[in-house]
N, C-alpha and C. Protein backbone atom coordinates (compact mmCIF):
# COMPACT_ATOMS: atom_id res chain seq x y z
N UNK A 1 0.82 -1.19 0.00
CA UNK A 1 0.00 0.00 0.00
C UNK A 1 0.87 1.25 0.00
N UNK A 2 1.66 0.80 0.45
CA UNK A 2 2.89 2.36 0.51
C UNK A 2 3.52 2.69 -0.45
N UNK A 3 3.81 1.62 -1.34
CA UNK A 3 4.39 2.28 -2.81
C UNK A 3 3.54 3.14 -3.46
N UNK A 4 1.63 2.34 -3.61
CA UNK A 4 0.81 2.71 -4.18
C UNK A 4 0.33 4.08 -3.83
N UNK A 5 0.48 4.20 -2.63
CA UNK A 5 0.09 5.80 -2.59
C UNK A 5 1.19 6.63 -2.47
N UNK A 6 2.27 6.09 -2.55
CA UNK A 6 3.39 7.00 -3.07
C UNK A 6 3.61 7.45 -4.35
N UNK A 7 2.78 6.30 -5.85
CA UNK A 7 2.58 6.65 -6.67
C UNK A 7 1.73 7.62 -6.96
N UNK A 8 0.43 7.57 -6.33
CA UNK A 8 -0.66 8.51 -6.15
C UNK A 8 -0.06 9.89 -5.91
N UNK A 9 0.83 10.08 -4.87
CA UNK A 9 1.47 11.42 -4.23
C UNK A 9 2.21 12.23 -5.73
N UNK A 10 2.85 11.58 -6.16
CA UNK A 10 3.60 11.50 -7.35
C UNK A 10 2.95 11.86 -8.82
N UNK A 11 1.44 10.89 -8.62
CA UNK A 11 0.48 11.18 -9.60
C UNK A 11 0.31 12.85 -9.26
N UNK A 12 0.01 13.24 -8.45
CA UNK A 12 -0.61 14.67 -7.90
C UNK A 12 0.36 15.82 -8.33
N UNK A 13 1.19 15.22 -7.37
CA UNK A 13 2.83 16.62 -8.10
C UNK A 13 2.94 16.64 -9.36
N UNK A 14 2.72 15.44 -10.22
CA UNK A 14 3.02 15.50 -11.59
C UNK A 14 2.12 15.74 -12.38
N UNK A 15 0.90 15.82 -11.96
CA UNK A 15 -0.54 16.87 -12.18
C UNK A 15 -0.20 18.54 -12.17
N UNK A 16 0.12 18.52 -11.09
CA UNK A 16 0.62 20.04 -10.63
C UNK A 16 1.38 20.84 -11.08
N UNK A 17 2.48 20.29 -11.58
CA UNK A 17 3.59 20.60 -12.05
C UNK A 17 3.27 20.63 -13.60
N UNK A 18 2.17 20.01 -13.87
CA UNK A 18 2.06 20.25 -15.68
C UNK A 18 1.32 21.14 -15.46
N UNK A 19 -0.01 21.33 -14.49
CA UNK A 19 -0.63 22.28 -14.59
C UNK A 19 -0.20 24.19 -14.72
N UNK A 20 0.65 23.87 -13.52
CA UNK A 20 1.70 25.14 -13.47
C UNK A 20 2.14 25.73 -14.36
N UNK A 21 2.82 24.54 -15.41
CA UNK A 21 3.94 24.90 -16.63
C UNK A 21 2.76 25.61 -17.78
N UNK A 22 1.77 24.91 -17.82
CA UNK A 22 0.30 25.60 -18.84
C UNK A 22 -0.29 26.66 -18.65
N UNK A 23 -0.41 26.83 -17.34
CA UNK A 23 -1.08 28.23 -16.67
C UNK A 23 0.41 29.34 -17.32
N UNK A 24 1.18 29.01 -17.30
CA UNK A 24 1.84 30.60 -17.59
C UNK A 24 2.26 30.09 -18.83
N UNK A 25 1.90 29.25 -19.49
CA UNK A 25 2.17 29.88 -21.29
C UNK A 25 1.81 30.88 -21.46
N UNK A 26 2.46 31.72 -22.48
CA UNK A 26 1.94 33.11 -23.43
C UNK A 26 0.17 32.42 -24.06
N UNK A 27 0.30 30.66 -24.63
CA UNK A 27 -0.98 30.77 -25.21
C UNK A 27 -1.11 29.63 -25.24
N UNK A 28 -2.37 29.09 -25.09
CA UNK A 28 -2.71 27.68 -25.25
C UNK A 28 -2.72 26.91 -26.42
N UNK A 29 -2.43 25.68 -25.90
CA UNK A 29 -2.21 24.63 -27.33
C UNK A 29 -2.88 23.78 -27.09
N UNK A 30 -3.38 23.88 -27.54
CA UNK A 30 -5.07 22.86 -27.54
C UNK A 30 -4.65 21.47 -27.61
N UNK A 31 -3.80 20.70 -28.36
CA UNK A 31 -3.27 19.20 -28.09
C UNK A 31 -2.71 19.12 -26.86
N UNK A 32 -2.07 19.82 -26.24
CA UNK A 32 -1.68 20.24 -24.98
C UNK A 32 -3.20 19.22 -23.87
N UNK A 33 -3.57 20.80 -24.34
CA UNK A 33 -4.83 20.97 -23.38
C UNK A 33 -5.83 19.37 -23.09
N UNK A 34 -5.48 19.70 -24.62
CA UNK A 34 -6.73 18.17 -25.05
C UNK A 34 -5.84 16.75 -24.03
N UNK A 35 -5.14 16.46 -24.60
CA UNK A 35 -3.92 15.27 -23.67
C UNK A 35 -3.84 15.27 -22.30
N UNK A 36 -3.60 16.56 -21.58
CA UNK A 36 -3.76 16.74 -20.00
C UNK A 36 -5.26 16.87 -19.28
N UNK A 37 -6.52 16.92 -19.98
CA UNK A 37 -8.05 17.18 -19.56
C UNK A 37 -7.93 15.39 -19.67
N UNK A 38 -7.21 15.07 -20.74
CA UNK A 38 -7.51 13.25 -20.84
C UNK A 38 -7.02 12.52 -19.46
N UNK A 39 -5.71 12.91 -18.92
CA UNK A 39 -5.89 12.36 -17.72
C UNK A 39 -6.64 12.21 -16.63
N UNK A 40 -6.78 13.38 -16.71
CA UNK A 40 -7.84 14.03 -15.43
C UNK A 40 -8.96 13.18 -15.38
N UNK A 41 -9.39 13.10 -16.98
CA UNK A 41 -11.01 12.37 -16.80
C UNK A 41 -10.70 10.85 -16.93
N UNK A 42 -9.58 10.29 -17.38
CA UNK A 42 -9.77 8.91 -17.56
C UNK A 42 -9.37 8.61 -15.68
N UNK A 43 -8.30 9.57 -14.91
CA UNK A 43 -8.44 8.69 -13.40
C UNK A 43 -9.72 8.86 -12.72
N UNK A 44 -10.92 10.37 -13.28
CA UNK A 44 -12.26 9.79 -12.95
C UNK A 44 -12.90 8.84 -13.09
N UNK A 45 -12.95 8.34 -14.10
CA UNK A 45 -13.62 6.84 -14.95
C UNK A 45 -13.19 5.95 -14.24
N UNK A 46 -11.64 5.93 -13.61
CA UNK A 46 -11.50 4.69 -13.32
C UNK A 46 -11.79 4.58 -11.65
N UNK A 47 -11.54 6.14 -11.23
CA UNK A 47 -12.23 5.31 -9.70
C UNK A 47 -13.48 5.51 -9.98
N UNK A 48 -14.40 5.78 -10.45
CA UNK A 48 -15.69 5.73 -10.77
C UNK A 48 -15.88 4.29 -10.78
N UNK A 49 -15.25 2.96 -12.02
CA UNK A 49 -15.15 2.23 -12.24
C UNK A 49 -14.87 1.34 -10.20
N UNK A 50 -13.64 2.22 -10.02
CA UNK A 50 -12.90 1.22 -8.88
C UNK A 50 -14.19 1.25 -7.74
N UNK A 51 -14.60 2.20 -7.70
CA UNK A 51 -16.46 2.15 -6.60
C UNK A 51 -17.40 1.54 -6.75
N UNK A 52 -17.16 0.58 -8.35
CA UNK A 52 -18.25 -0.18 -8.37
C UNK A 52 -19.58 0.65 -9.26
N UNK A 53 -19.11 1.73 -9.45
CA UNK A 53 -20.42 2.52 -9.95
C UNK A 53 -20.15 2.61 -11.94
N UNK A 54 -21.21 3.26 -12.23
CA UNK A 54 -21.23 2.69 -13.63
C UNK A 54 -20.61 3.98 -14.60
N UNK A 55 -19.78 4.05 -15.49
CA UNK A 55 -18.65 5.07 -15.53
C UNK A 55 -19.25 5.53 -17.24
N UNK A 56 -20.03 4.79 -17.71
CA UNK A 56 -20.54 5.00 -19.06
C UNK A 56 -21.10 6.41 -19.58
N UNK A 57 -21.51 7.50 -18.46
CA UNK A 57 -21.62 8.58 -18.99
C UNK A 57 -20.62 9.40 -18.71
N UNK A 58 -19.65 9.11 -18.37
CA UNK A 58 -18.13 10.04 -18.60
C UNK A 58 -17.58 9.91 -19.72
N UNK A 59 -17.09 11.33 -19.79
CA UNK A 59 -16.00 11.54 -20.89
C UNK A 59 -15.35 10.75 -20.54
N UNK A 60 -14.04 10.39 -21.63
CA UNK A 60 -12.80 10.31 -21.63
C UNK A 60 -11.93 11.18 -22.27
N UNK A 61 -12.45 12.07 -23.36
CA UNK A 61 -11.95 12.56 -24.23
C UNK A 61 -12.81 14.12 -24.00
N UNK A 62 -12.57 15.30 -24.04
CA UNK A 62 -13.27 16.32 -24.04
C UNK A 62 -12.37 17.45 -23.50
N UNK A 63 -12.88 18.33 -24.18
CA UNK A 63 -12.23 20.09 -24.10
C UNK A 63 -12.48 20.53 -22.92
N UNK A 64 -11.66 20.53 -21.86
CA UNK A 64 -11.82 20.79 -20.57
C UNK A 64 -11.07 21.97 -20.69
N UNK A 65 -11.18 23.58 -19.95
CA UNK A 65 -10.76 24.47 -19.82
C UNK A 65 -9.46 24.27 -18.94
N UNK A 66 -8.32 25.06 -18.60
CA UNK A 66 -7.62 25.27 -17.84
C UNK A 66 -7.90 25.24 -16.32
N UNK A 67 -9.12 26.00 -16.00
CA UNK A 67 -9.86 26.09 -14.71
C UNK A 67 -10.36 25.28 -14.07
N UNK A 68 -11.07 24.52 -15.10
CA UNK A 68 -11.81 23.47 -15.42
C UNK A 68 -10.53 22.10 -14.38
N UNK A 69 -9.40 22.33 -15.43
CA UNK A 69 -8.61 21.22 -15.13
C UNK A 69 -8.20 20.81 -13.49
N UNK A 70 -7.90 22.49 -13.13
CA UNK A 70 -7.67 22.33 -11.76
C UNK A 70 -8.41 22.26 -10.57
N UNK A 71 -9.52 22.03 -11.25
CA UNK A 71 -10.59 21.55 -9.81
C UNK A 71 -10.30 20.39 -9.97
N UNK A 72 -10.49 19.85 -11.52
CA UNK A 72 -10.32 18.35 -11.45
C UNK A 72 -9.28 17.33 -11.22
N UNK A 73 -9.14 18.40 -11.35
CA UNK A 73 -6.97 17.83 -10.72
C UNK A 73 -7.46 17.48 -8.74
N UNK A 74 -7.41 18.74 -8.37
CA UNK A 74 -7.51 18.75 -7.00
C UNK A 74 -8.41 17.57 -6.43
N UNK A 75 -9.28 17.36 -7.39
CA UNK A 75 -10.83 16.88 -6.99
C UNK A 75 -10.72 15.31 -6.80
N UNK A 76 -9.68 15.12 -8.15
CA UNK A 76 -8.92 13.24 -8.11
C UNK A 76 -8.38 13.44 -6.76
N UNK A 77 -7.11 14.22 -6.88
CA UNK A 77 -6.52 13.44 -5.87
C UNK A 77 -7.21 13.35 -4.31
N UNK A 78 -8.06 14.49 -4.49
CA UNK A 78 -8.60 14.01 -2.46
C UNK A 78 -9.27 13.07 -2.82
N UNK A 79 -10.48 12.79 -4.28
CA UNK A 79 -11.07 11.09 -4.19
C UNK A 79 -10.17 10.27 -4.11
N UNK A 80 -8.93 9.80 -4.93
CA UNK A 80 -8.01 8.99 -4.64
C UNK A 80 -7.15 8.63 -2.83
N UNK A 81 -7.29 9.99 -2.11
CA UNK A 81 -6.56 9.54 -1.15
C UNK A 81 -7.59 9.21 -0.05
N UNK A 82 -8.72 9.58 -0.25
CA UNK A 82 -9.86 9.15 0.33
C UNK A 82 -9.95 7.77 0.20
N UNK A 83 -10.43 7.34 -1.37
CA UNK A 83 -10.00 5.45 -1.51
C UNK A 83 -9.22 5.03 -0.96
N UNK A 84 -7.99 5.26 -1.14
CA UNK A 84 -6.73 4.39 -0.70
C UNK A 84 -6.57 4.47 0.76
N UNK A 85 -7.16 5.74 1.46
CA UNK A 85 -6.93 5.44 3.10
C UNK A 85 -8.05 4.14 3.71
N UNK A 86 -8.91 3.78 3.03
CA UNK A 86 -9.65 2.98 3.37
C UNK A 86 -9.34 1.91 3.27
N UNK A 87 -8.17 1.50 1.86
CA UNK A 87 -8.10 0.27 1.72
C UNK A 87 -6.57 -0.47 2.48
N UNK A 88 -6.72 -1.57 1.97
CA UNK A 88 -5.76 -2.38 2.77
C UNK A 88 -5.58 -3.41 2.26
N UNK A 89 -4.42 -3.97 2.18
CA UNK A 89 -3.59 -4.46 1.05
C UNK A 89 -4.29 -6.26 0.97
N UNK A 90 -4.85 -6.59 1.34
CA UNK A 90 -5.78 -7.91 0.99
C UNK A 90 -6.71 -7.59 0.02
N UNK A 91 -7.42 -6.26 0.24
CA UNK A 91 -8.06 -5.33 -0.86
C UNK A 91 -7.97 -5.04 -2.16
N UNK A 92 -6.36 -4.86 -2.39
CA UNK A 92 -5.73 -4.72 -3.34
C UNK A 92 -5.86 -5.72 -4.80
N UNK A 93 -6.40 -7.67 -4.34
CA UNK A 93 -6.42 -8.32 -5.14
C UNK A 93 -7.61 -8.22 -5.02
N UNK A 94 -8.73 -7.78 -4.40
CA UNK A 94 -10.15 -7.57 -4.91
C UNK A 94 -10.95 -7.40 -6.71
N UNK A 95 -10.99 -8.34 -7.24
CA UNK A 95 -11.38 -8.16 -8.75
C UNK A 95 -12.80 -7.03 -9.07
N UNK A 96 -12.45 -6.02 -9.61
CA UNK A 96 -13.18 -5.17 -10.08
C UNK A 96 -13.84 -5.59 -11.71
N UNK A 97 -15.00 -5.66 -11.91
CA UNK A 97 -16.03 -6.08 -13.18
C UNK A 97 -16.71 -4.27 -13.75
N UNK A 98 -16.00 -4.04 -14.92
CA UNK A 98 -16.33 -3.02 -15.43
C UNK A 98 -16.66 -2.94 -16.84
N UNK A 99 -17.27 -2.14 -17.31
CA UNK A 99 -17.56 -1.71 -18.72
C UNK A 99 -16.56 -0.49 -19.07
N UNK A 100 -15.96 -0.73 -20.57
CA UNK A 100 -14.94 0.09 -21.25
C UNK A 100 -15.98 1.07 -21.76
N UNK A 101 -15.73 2.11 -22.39
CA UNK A 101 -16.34 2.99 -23.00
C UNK A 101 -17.15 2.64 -24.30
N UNK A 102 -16.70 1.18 -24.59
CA UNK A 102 -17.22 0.80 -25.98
C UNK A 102 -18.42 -0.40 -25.33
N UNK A 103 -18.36 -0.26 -24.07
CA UNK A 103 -19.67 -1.49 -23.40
C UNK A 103 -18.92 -2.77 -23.15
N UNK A 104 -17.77 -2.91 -23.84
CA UNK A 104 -17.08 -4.24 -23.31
C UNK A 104 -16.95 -4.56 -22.02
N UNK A 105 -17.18 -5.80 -21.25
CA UNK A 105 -16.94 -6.31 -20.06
C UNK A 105 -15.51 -5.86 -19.95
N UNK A 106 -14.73 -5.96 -18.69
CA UNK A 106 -14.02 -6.71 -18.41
C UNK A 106 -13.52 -7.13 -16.40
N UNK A 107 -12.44 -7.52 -16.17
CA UNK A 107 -12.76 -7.83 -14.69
C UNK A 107 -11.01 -7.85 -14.34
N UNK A 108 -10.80 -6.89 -13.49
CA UNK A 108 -8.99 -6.70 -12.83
C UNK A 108 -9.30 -6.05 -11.95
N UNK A 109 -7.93 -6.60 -11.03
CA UNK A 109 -7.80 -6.76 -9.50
C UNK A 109 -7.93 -4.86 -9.55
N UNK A 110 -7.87 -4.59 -8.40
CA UNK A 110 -7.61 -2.87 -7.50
C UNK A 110 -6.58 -2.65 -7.63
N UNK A 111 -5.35 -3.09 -7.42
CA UNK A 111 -3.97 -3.13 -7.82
C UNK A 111 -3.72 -3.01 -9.39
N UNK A 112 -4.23 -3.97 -10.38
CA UNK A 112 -3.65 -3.57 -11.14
C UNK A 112 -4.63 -2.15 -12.38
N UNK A 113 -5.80 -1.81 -11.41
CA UNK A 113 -6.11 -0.60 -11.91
C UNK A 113 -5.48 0.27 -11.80
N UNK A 114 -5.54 0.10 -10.04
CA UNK A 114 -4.78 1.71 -9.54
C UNK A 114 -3.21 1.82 -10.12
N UNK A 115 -2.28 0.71 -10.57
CA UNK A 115 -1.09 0.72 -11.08
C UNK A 115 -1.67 0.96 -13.03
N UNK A 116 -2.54 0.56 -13.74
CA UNK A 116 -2.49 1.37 -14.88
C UNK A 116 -2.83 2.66 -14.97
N UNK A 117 -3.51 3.23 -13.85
CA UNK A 117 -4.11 4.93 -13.90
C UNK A 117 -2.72 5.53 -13.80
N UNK A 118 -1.94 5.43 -12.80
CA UNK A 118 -0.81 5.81 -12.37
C UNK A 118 0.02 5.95 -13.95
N UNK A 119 0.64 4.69 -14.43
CA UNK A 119 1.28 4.56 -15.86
C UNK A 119 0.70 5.11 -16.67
N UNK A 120 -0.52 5.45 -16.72
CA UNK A 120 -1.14 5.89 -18.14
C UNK A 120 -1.05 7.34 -18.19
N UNK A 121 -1.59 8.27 -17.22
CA UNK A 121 -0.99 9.26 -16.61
C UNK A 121 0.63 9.49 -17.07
N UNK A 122 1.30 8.89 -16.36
CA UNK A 122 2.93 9.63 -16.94
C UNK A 122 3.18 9.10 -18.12
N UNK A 123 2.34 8.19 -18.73
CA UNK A 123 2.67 8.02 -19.95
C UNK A 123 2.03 9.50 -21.00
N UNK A 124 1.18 9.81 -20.94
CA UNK A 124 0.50 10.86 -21.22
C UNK A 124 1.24 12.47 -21.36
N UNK A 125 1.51 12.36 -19.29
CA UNK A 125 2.50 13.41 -19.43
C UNK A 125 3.74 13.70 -20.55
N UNK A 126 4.23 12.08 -20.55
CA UNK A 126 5.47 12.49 -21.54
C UNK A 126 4.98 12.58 -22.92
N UNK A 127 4.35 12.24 -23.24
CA UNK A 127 3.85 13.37 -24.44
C UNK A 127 3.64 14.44 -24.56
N UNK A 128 3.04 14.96 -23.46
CA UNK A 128 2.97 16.60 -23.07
C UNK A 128 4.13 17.09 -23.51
N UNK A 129 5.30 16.60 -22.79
CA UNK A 129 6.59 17.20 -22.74
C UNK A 129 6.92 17.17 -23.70
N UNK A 130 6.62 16.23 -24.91
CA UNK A 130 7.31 16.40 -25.99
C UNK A 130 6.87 17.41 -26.84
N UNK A 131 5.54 17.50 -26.67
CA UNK A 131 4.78 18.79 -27.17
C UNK A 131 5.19 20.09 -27.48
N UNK A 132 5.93 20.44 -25.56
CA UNK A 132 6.14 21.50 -24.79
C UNK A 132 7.72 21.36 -25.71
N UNK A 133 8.49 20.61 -25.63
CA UNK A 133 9.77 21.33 -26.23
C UNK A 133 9.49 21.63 -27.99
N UNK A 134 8.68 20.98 -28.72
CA UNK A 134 8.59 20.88 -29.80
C UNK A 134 8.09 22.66 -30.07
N UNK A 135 7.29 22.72 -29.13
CA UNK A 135 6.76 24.61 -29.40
C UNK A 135 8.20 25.37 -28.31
N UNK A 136 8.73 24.95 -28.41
CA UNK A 136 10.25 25.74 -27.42
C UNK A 136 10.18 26.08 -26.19
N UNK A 137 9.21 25.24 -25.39
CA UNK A 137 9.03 25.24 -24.08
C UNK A 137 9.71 24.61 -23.13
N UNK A 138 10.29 24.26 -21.85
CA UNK A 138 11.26 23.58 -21.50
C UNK A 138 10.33 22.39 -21.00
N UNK A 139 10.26 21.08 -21.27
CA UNK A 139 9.72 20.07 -20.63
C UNK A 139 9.81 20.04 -19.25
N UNK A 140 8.46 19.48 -18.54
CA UNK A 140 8.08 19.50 -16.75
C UNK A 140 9.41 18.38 -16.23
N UNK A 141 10.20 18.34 -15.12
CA UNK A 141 10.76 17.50 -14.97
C UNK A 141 9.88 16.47 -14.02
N UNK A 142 9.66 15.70 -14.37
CA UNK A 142 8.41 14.68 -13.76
C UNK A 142 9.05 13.38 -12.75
N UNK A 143 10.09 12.94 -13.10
CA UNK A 143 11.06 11.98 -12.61
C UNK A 143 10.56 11.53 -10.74
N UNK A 144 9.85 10.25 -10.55
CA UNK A 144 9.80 9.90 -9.32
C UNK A 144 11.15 10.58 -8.40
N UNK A 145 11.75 9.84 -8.77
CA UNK A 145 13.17 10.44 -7.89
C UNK A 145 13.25 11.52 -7.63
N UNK A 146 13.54 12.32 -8.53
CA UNK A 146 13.05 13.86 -8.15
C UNK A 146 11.71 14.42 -7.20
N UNK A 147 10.76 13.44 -7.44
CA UNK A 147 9.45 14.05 -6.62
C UNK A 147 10.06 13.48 -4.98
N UNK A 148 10.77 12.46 -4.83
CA UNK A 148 11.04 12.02 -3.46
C UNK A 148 12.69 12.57 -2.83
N UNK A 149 13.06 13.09 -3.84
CA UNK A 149 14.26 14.03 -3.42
C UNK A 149 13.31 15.23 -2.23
């Protein structure tokens, strides 16, 4: 449980830290924008999903404002640390039964959700970054190590 919400902690700073770097562009870049609103709403979906509740009228994909982003930023991580203080690591192999966005079944443990939200997320980010240097911006330094330095 302690790695996992160390990832979570990590998820948050590295939320933050992209958010930061966007708020003071000269101007928005909408692939930007579009890519970082995608995280936000796919770790809704999935604790939506991880509660058992039915996640089919969420976005995954949608033009979320800047403003927009940072409630929803803020808004994951207290739902996320809210979940995870509850749970406890027998919990963790608990099999979750969900519907994908396309209606498909499928059924995985709590663990290995909460470990693809986490990856999918910094996978995401680093696209951001590549974005951000490609328009001559300096890429977020995101690096675990660095967040636990």
């Amino acid at each position: 449980m302690e790695t996992i919400r160390n990832m979570y902690e990590h998820l948050h700073w590295s939320n933050t830290r992209i958010l930061e770097t966007l708020q003071n562009m000269e101007s928005e870049n909408e692939q930007i924008n579009r890519l970082f609103s995608h995280i936000l709403l796919a770790e809704q979906v999935w604790l939506t999903r991880l509660k058992g509740s039915d996640s089919s009228n969420l976005p995954i994909w949608a033009d979320v404002s800047l403003e927009s982003c940072v409630e929803l930023a803020n808004q994951n991580n207290q739902n996320y640390k809210n979940f995870l203080s509850r749970l406890i690591d027998p919990a963790l192999e608990q099999i979750v039964s969900y519907r994908n966005s396309k209606g498909v079944e499928f059924n995985n443990s709590i663990r290995d959700i909460l470990t693809h939200v986490a990856l999918h997320g910094q996978y995401h980010r680093g696209q951001i970054n590549q974005l951000l240097r490609a328009n001559d911006i300096e890429p977020v330094i995101l690096d675990y190590i660095i967040f636990r330095r």
